[in-house]
PDB file of N, CA and C in Angstrom:
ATOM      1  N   UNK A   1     -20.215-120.031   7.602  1.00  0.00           N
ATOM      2  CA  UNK A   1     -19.389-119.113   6.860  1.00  0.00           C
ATOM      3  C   UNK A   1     -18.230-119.885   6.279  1.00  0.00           C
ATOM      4  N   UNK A   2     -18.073-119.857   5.137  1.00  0.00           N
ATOM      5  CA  UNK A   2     -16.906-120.505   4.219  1.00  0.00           C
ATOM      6  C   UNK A   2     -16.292-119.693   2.926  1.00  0.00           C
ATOM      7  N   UNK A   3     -15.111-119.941   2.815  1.00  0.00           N
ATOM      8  CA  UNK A   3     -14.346-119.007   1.823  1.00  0.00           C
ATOM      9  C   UNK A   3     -14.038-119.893   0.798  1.00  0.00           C
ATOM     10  N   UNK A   4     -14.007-119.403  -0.602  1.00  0.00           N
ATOM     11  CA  UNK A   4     -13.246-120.384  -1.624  1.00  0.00           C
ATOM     12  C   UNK A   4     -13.008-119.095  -3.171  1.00  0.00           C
ATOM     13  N   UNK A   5     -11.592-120.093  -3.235  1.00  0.00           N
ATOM     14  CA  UNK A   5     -11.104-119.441  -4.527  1.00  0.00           C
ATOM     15  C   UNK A   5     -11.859-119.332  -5.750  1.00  0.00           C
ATOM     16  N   UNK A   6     -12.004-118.626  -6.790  1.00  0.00           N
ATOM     17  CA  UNK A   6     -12.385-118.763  -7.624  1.00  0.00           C
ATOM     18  C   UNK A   6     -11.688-118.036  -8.843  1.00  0.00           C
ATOM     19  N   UNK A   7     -11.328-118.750 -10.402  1.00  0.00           N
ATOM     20  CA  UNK A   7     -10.688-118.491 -11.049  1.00  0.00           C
ATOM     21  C   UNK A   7     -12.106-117.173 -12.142  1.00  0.00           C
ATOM     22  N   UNK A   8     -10.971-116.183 -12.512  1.00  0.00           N
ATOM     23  CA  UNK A   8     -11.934-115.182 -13.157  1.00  0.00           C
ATOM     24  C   UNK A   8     -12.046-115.251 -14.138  1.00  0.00           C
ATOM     25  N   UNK A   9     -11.922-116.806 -14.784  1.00  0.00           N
ATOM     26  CA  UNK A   9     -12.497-116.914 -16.645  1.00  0.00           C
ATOM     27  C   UNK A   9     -11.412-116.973 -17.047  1.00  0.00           C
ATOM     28  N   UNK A  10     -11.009-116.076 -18.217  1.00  0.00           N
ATOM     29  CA  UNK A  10      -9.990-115.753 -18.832  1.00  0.00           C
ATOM     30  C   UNK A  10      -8.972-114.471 -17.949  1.00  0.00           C
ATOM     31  N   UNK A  11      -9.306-113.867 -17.433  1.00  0.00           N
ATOM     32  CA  UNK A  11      -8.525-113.264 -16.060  1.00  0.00           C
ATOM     33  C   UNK A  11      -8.113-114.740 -15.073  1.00  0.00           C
ATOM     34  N   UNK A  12      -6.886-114.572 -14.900  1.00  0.00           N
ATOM     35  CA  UNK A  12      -6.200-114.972 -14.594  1.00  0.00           C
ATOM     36  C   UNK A  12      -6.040-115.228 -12.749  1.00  0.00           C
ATOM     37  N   UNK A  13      -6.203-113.453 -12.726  1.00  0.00           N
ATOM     38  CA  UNK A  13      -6.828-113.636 -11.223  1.00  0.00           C
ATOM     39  C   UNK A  13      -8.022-114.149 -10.376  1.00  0.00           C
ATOM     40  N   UNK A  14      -7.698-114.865  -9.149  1.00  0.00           N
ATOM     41  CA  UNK A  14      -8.351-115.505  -8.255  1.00  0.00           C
ATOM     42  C   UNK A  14      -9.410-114.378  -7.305  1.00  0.00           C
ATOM     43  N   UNK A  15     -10.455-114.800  -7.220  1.00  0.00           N
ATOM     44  CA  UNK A  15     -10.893-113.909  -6.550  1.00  0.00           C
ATOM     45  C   UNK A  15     -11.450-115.024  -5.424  1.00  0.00           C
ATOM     46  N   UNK A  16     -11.630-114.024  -3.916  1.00  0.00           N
ATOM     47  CA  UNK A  16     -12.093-115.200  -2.770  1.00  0.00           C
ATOM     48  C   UNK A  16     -13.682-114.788  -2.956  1.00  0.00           C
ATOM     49  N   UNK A  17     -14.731-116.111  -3.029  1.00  0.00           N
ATOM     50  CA  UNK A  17     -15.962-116.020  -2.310  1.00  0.00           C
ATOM     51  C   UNK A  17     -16.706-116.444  -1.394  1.00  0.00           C
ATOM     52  N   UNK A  18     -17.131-115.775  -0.320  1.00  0.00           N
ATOM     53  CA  UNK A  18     -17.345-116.343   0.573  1.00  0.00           C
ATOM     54  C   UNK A  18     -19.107-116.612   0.812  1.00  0.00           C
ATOM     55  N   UNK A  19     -19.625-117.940   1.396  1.00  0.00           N
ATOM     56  CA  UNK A  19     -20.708-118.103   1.315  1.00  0.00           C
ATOM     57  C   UNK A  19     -21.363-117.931   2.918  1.00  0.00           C
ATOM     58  N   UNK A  20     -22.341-117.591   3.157  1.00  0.00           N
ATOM     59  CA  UNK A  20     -22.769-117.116   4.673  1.00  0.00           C
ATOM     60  C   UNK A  20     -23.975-118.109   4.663  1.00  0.00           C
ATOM     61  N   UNK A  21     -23.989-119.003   5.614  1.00  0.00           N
ATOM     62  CA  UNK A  21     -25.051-119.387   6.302  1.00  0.00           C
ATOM     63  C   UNK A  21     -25.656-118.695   7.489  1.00  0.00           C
ATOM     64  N   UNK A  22     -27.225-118.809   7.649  1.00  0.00           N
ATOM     65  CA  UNK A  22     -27.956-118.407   8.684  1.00  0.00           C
ATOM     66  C   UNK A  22     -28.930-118.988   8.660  1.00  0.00           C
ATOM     67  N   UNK A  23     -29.745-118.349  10.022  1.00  0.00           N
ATOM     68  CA  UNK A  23     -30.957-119.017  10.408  1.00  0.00           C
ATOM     69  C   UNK A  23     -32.078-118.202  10.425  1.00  0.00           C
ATOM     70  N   UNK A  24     -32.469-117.683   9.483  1.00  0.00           N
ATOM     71  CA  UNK A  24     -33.559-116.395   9.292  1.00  0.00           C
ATOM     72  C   UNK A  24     -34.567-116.402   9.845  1.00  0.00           C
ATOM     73  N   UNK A  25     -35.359-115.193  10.625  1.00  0.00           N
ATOM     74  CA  UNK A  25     -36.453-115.100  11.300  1.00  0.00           C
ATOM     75  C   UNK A  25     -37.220-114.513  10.996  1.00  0.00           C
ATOM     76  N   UNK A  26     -38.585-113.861  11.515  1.00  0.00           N
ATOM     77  CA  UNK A  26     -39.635-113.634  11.061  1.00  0.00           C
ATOM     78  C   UNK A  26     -38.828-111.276  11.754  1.00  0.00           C
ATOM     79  N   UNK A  27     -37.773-111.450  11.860  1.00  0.00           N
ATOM     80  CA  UNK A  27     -37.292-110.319  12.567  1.00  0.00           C
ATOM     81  C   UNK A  27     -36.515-109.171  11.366  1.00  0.00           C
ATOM     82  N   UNK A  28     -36.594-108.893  10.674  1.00  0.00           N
ATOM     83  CA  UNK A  28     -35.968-107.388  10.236  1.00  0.00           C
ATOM     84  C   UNK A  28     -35.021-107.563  10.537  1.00  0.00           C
ATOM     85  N   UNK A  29     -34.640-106.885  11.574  1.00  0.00           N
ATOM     86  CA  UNK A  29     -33.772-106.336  12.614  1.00  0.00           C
ATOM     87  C   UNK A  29     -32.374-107.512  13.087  1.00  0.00           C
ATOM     88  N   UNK A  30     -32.881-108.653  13.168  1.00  0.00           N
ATOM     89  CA  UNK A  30     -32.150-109.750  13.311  1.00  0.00           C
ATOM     90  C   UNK A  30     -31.093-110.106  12.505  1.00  0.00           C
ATOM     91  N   UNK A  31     -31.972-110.240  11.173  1.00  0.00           N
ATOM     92  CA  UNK A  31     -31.547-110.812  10.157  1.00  0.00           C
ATOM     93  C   UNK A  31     -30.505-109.607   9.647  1.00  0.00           C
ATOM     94  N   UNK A  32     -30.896-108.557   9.572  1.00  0.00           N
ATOM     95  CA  UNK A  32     -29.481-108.111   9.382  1.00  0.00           C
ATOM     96  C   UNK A  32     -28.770-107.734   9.833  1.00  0.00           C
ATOM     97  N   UNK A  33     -28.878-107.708  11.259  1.00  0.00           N
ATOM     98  CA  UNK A  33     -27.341-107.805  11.959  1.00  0.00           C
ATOM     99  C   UNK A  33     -26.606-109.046  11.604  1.00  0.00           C
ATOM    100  N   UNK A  34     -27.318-110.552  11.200  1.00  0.00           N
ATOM    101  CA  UNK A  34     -26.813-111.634  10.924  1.00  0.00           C
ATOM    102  C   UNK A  34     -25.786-111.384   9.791  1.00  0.00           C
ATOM    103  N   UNK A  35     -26.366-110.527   8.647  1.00  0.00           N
ATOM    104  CA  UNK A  35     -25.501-110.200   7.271  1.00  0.00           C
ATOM    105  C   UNK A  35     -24.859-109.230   7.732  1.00  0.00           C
ATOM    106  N   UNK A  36     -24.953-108.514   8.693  1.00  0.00           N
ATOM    107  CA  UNK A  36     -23.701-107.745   8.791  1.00  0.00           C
ATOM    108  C   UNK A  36     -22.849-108.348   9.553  1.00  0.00           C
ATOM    109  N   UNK A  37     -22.634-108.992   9.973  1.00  0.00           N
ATOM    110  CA  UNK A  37     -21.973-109.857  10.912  1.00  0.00           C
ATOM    111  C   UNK A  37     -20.996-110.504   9.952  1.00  0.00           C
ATOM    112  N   UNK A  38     -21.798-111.675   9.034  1.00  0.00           N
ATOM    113  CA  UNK A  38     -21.141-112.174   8.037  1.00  0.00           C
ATOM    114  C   UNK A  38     -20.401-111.239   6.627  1.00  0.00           C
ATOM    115  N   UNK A  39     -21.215-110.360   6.874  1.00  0.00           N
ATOM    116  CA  UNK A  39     -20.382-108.836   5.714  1.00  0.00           C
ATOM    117  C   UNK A  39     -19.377-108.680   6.917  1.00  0.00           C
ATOM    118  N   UNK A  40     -19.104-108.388   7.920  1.00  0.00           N
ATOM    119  CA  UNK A  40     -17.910-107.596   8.186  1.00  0.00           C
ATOM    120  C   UNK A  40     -17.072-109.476   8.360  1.00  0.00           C
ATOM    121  N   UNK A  41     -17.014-110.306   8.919  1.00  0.00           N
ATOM    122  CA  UNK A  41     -16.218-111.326   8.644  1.00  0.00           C
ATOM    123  C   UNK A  41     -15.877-111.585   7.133  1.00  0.00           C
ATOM    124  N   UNK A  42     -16.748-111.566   6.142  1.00  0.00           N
ATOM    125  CA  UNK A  42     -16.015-111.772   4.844  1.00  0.00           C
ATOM    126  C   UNK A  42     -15.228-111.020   4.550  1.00  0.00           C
ATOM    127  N   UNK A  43     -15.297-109.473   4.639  1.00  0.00           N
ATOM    128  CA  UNK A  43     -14.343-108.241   4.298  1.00  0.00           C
ATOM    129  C   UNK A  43     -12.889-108.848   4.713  1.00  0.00           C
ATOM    130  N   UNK A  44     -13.302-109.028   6.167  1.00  0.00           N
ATOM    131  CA  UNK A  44     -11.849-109.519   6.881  1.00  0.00           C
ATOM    132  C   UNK A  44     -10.925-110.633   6.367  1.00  0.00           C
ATOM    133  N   UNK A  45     -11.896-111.605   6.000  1.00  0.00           N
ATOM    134  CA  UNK A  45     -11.452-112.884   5.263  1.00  0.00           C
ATOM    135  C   UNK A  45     -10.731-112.262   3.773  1.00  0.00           C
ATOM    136  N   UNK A  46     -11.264-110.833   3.082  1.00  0.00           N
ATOM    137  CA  UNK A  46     -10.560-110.739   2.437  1.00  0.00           C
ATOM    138  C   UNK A  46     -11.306-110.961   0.868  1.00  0.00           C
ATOM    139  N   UNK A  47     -12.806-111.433   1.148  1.00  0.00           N
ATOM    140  CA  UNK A  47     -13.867-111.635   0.318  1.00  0.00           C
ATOM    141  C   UNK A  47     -14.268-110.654  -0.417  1.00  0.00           C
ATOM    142  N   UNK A  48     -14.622-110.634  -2.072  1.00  0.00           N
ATOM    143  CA  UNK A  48     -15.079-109.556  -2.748  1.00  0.00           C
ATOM    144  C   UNK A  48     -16.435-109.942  -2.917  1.00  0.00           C
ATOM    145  N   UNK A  49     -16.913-111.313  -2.154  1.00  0.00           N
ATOM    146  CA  UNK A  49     -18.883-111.509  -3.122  1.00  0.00           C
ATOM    147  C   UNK A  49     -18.858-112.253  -1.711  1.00  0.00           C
ATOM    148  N   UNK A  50     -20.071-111.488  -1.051  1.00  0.00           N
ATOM    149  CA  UNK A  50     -20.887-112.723  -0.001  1.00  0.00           C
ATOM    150  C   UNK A  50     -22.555-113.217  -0.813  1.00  0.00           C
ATOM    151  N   UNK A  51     -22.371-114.220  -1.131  1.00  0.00           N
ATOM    152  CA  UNK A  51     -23.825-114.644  -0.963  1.00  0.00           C
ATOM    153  C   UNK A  51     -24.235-115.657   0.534  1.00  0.00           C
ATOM    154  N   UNK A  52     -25.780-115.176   0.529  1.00  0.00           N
ATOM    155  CA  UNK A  52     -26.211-115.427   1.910  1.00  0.00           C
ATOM    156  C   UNK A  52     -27.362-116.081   1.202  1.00  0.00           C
ATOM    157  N   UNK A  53     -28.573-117.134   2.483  1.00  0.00           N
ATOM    158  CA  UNK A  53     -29.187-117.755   1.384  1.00  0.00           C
ATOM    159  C   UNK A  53     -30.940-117.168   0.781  1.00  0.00           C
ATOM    160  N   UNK A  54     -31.563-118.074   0.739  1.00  0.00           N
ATOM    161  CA  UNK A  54     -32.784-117.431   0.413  1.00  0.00           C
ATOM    162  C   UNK A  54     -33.693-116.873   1.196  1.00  0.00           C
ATOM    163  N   UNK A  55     -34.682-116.581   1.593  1.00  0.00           N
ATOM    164  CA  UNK A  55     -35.304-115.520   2.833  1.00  0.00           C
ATOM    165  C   UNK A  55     -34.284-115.167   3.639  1.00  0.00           C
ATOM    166  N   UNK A  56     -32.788-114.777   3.543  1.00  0.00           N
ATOM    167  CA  UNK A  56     -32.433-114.235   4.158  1.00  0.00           C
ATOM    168  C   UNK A  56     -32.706-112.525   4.623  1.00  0.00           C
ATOM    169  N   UNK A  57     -33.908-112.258   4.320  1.00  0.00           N
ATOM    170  CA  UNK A  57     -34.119-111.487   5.088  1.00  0.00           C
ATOM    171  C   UNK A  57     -35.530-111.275   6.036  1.00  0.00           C
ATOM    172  N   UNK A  58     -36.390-111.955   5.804  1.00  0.00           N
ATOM    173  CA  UNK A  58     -37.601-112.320   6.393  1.00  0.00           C
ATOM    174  C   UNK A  58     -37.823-113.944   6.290  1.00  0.00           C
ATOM    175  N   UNK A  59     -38.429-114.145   7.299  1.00  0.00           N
ATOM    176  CA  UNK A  59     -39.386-115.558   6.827  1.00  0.00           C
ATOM    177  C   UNK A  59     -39.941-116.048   7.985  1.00  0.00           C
ATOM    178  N   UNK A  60     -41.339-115.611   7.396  1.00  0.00           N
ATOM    179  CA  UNK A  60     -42.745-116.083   8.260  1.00  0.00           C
ATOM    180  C   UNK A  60     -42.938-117.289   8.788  1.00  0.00           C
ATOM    181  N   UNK A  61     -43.740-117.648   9.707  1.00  0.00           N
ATOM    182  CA  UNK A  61     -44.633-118.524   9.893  1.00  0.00           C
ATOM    183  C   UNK A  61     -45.656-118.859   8.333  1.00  0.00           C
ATOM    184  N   UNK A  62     -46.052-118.068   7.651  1.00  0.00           N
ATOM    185  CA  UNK A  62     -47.318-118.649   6.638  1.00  0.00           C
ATOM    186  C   UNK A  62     -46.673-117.362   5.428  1.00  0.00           C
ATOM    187  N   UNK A  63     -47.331-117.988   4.210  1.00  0.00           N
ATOM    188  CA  UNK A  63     -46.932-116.896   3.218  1.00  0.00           C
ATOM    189  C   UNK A  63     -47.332-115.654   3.140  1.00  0.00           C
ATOM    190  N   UNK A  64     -48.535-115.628   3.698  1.00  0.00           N
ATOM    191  CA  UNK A  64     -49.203-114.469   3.703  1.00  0.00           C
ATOM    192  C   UNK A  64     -48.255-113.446   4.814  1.00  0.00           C
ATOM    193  N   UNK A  65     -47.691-113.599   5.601  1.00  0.00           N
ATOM    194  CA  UNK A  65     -46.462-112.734   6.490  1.00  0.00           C
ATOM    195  C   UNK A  65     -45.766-111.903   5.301  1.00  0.00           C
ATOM    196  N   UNK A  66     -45.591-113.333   4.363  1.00  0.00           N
ATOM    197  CA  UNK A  66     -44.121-112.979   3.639  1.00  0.00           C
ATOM    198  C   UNK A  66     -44.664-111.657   2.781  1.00  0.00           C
ATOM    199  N   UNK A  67     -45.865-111.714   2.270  1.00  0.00           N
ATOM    200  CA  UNK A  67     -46.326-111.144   1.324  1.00  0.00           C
ATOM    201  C   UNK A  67     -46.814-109.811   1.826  1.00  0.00           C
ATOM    202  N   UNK A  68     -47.417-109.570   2.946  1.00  0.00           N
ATOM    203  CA  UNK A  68     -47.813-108.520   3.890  1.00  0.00           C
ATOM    204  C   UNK A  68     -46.404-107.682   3.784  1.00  0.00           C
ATOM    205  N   UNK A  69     -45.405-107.918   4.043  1.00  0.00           N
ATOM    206  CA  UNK A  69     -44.581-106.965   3.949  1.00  0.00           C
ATOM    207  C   UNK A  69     -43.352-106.753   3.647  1.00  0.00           C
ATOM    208  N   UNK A  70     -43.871-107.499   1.989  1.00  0.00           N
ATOM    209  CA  UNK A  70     -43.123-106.916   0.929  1.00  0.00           C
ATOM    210  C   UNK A  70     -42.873-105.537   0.212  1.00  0.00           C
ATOM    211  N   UNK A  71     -41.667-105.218   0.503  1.00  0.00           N
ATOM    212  CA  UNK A  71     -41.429-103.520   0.134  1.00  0.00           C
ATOM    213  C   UNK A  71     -40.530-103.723  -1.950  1.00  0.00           C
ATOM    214  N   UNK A  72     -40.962-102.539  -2.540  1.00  0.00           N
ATOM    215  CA  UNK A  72     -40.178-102.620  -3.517  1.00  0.00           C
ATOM    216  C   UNK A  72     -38.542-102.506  -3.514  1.00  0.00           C
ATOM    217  N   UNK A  73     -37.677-102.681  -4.472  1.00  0.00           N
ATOM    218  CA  UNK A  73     -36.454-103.453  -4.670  1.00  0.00           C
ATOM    219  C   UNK A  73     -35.577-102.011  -4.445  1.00  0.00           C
ATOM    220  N   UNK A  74     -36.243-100.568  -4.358  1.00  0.00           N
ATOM    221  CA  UNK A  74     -35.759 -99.275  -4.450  1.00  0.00           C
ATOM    222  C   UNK A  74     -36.379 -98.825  -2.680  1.00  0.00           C
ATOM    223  N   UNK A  75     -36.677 -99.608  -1.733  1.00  0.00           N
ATOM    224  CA  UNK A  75     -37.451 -99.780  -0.736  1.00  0.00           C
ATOM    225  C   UNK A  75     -36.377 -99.501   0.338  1.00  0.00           C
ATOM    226  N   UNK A  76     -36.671 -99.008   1.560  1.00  0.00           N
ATOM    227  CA  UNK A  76     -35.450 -99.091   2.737  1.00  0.00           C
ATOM    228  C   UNK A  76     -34.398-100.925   3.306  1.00  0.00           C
ATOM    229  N   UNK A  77     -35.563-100.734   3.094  1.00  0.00           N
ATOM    230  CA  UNK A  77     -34.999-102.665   3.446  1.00  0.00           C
ATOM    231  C   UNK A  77     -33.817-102.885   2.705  1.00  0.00           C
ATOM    232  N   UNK A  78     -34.033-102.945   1.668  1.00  0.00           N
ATOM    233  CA  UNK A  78     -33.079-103.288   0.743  1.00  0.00           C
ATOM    234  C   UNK A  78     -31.631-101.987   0.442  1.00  0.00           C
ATOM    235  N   UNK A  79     -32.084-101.604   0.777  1.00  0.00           N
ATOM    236  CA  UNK A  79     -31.418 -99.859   1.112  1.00  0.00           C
ATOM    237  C   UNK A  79     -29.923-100.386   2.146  1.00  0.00           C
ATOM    238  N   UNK A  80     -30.677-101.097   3.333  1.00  0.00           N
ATOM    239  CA  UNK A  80     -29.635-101.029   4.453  1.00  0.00           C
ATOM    240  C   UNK A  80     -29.049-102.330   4.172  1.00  0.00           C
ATOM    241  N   UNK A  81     -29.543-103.158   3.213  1.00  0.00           N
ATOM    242  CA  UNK A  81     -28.278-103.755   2.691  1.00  0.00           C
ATOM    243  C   UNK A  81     -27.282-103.479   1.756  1.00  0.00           C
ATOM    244  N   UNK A  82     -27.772-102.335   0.588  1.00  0.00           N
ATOM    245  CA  UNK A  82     -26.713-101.716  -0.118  1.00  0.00           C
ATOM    246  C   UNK A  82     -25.591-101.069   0.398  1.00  0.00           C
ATOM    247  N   UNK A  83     -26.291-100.430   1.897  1.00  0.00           N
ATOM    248  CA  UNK A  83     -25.050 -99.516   3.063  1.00  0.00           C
ATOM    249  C   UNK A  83     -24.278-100.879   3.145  1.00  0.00           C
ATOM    250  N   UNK A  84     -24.764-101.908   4.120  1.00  0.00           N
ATOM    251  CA  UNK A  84     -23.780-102.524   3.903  1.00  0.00           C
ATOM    252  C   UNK A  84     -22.749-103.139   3.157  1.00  0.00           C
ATOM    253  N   UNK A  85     -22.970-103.393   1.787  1.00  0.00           N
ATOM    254  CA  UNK A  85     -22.216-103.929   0.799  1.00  0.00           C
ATOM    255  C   UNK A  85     -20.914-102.504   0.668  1.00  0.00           C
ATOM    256  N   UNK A  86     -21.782-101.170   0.314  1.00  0.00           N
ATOM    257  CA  UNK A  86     -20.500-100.418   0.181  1.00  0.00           C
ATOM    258  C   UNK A  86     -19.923 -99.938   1.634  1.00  0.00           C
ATOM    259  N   UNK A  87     -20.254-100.053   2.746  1.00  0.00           N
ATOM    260  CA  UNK A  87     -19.565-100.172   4.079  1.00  0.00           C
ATOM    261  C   UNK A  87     -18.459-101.346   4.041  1.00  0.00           C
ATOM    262  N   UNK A  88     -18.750-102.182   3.631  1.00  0.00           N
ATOM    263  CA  UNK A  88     -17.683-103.304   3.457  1.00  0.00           C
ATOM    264  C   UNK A  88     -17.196-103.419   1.989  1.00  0.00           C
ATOM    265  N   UNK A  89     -17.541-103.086   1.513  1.00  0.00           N
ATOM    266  CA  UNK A  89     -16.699-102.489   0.090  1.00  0.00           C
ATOM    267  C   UNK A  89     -16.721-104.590  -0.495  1.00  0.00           C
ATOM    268  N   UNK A  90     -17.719-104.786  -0.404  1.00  0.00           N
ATOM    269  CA  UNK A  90     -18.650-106.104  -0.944  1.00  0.00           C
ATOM    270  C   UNK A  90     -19.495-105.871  -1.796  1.00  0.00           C
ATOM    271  N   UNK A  91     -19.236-107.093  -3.093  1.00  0.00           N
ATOM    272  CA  UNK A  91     -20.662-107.565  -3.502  1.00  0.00           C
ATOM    273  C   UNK A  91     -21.359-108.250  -2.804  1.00  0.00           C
ATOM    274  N   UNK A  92     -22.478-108.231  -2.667  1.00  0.00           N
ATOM    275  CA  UNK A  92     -23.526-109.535  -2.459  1.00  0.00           C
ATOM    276  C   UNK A  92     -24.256-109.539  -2.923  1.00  0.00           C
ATOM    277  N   UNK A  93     -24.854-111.092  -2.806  1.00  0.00           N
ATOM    278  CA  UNK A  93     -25.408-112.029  -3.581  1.00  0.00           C
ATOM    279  C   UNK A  93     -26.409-112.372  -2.487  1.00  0.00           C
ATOM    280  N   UNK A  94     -27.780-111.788  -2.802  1.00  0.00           N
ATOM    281  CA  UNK A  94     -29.049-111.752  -1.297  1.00  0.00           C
ATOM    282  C   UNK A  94     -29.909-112.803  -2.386  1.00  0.00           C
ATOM    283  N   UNK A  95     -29.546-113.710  -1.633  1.00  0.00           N
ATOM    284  CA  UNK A  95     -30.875-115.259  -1.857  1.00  0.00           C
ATOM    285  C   UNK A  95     -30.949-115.393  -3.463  1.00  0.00           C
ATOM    286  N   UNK A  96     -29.141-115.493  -4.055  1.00  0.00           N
ATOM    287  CA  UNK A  96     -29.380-116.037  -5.195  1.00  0.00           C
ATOM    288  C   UNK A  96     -28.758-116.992  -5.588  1.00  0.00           C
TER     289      UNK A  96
END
């Protein structure tokens, strides 16, 4: 977990972003307590954008895992990370 300034272009103001490392599992359930973990520490830090990294939310043993249970982008999965973003009143940035 790391924080850094960033200038807003021609806005003047600084905004903080903070970047979340993890160790993603083949677990649902895991993985996002991991981003919520790092969502409620960035809030605190004071962060308006967490990005976290790529399979941060699944990742198999073989591709075929990955692909077995893939849900669409309007899907629950992705659902209980939107709660979290507006629970912490965050953007994020999921594996981009």
């Amino acid at each position: 977990f790391s924080t850094s300034m960033v200038s807003g272009g021609t806005n003047t103001a600084l905004r903080l972003v903070a970047v979340g490392q993890m160790t993603s599992t083949a677990s649902h359930a895991a993985n996002l307590a991991q981003v919520a973990e790092l969502c409620a520490r960035s809030a605190a830090a004071g962060a308006q954008l967490l990005c976290v990294p790529e399979a941060f939310s699944f990742i198999g043993t073989h591709f075929t895992q990955t692909v077995a249970q893939a849900q669409p982008l309007s899907g629950p999965r992705l659902s209980e990370y939107r709660n979290l973003a507006r629970q912490h009143k965050l953007w994020l940035s999921l594996g981009g």
